[in-house]
N, C-alpha and C. Protein backbone atom coordinates (compact mmCIF):
# COMPACT_ATOMS: atom_id res chain seq x y z
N UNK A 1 106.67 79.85 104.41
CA UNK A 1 105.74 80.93 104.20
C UNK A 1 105.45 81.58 105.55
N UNK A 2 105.26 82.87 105.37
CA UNK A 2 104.91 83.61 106.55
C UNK A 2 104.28 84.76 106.70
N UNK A 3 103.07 85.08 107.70
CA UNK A 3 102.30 86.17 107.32
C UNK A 3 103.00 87.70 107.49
N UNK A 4 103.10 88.32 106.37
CA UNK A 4 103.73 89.45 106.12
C UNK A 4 103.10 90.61 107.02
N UNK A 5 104.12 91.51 107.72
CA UNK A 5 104.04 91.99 108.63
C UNK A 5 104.33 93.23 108.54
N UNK A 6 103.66 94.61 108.51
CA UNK A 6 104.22 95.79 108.85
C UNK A 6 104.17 96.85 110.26
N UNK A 7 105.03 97.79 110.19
CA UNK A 7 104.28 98.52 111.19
C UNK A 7 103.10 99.81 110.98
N UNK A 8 101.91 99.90 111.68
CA UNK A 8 100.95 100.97 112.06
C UNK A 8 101.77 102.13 112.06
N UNK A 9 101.94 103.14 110.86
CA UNK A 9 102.87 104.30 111.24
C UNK A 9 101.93 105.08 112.39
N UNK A 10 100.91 105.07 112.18
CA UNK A 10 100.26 106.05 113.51
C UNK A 10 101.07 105.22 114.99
N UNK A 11 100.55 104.03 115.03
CA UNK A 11 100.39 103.53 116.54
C UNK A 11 101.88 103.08 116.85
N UNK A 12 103.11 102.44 115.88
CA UNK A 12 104.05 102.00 115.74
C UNK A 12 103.96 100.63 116.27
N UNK A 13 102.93 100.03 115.49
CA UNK A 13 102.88 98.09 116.29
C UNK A 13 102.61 97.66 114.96
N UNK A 14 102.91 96.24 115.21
CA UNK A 14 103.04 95.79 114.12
C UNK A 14 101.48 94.99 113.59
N UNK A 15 101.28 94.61 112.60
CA UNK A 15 100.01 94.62 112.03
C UNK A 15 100.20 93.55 110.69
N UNK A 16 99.25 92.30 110.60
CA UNK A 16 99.47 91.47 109.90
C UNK A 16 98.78 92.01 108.26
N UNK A 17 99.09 92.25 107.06
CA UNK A 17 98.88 92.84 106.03
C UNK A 17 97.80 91.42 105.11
N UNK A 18 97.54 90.52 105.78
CA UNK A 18 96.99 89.41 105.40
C UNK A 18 97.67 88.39 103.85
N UNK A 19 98.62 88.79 103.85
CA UNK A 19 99.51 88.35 102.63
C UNK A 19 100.57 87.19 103.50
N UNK A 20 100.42 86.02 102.96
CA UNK A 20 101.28 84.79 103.37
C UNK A 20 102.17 84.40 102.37
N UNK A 21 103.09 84.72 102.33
CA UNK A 21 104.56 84.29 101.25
C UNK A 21 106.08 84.29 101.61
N UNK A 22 106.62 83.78 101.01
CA UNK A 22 108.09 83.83 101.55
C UNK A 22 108.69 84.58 102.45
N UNK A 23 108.64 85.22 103.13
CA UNK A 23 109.48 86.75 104.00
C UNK A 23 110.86 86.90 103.41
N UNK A 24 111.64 85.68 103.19
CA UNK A 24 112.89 85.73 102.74
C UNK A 24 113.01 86.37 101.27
N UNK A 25 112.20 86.03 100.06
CA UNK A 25 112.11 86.50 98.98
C UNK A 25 111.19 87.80 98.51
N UNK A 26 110.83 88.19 99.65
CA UNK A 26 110.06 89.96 100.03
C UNK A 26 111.27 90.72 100.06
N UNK A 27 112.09 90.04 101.66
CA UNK A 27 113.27 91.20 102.00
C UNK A 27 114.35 91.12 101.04
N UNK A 28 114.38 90.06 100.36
CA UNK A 28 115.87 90.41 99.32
C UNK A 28 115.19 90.86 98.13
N UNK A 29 113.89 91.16 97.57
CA UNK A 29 113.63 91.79 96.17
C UNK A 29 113.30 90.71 95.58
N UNK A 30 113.18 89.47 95.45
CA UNK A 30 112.95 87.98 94.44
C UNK A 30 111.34 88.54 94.53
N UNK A 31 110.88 89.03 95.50
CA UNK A 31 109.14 89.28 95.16
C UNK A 31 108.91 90.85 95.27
N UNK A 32 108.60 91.35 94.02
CA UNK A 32 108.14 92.66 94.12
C UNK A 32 106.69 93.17 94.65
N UNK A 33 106.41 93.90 95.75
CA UNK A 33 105.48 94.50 96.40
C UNK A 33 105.68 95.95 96.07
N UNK A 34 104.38 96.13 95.60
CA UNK A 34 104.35 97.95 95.67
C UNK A 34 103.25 98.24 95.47
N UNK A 35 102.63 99.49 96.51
CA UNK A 35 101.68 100.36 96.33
C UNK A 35 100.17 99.25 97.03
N UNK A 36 100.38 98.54 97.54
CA UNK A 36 99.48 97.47 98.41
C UNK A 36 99.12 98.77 99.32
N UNK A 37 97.74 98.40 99.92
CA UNK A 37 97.17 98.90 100.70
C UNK A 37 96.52 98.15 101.91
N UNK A 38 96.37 98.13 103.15
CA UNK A 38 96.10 98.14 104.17
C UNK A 38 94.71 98.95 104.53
N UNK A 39 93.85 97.99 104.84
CA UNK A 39 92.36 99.01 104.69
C UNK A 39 92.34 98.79 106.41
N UNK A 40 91.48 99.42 107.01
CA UNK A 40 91.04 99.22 108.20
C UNK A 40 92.12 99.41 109.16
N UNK A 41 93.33 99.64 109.35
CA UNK A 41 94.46 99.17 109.80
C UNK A 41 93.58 98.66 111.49
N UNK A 42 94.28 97.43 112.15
CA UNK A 42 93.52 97.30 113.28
C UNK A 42 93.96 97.90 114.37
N UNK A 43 94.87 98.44 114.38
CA UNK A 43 95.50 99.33 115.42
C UNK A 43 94.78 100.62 116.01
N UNK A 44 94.90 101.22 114.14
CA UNK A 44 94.36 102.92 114.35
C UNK A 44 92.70 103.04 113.13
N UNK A 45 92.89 102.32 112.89
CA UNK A 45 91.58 102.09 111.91
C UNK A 45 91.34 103.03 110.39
N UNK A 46 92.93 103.60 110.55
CA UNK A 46 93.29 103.90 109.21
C UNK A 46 93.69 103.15 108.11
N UNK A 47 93.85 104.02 106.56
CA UNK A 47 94.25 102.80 105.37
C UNK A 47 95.99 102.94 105.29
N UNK A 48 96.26 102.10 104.96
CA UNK A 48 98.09 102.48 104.82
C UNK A 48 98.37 101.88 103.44
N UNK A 49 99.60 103.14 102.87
CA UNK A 49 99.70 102.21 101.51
C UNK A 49 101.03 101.64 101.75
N UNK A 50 101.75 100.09 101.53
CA UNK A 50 102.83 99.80 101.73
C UNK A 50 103.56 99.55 100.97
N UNK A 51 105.21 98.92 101.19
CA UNK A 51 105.63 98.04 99.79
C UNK A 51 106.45 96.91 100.48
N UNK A 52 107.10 96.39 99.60
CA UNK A 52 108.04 95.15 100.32
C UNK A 52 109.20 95.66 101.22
N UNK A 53 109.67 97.10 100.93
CA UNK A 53 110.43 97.54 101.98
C UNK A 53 110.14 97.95 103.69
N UNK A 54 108.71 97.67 103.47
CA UNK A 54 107.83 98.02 105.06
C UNK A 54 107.87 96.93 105.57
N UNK A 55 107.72 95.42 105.22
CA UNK A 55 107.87 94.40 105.73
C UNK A 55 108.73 94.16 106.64
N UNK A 56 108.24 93.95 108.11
CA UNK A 56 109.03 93.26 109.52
C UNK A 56 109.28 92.24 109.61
């Protein structure tokens, strides 16, 4: 398990989405993510909406 990771499109750093699950079964599709949101982002302090294809 591992804390799922995207990037801050404003700031371009990466930013923990607080979701802990497989990474391996995110990036090949076995776990569907969509339309998740990111409140606060801690970078830029904007909301971001993501999916499993944003995952670093």
């Amino acid at each position: 398990m591992a804390m799922l990771m995207i990037l801050c499109p404003v700031k371009k750093k990466p930013v923990a989405t607080g979701m802990d699950m497989p990474i391996e079964q995110v990036r090949s599709g076995q776990i569907q993510l969509t339309n998740n949101t990111l409140a606060n982002c801690p970078e830029c302090g904007q909301n971001h909406t993501w999916s499993g294809k944003d995952v670093i």
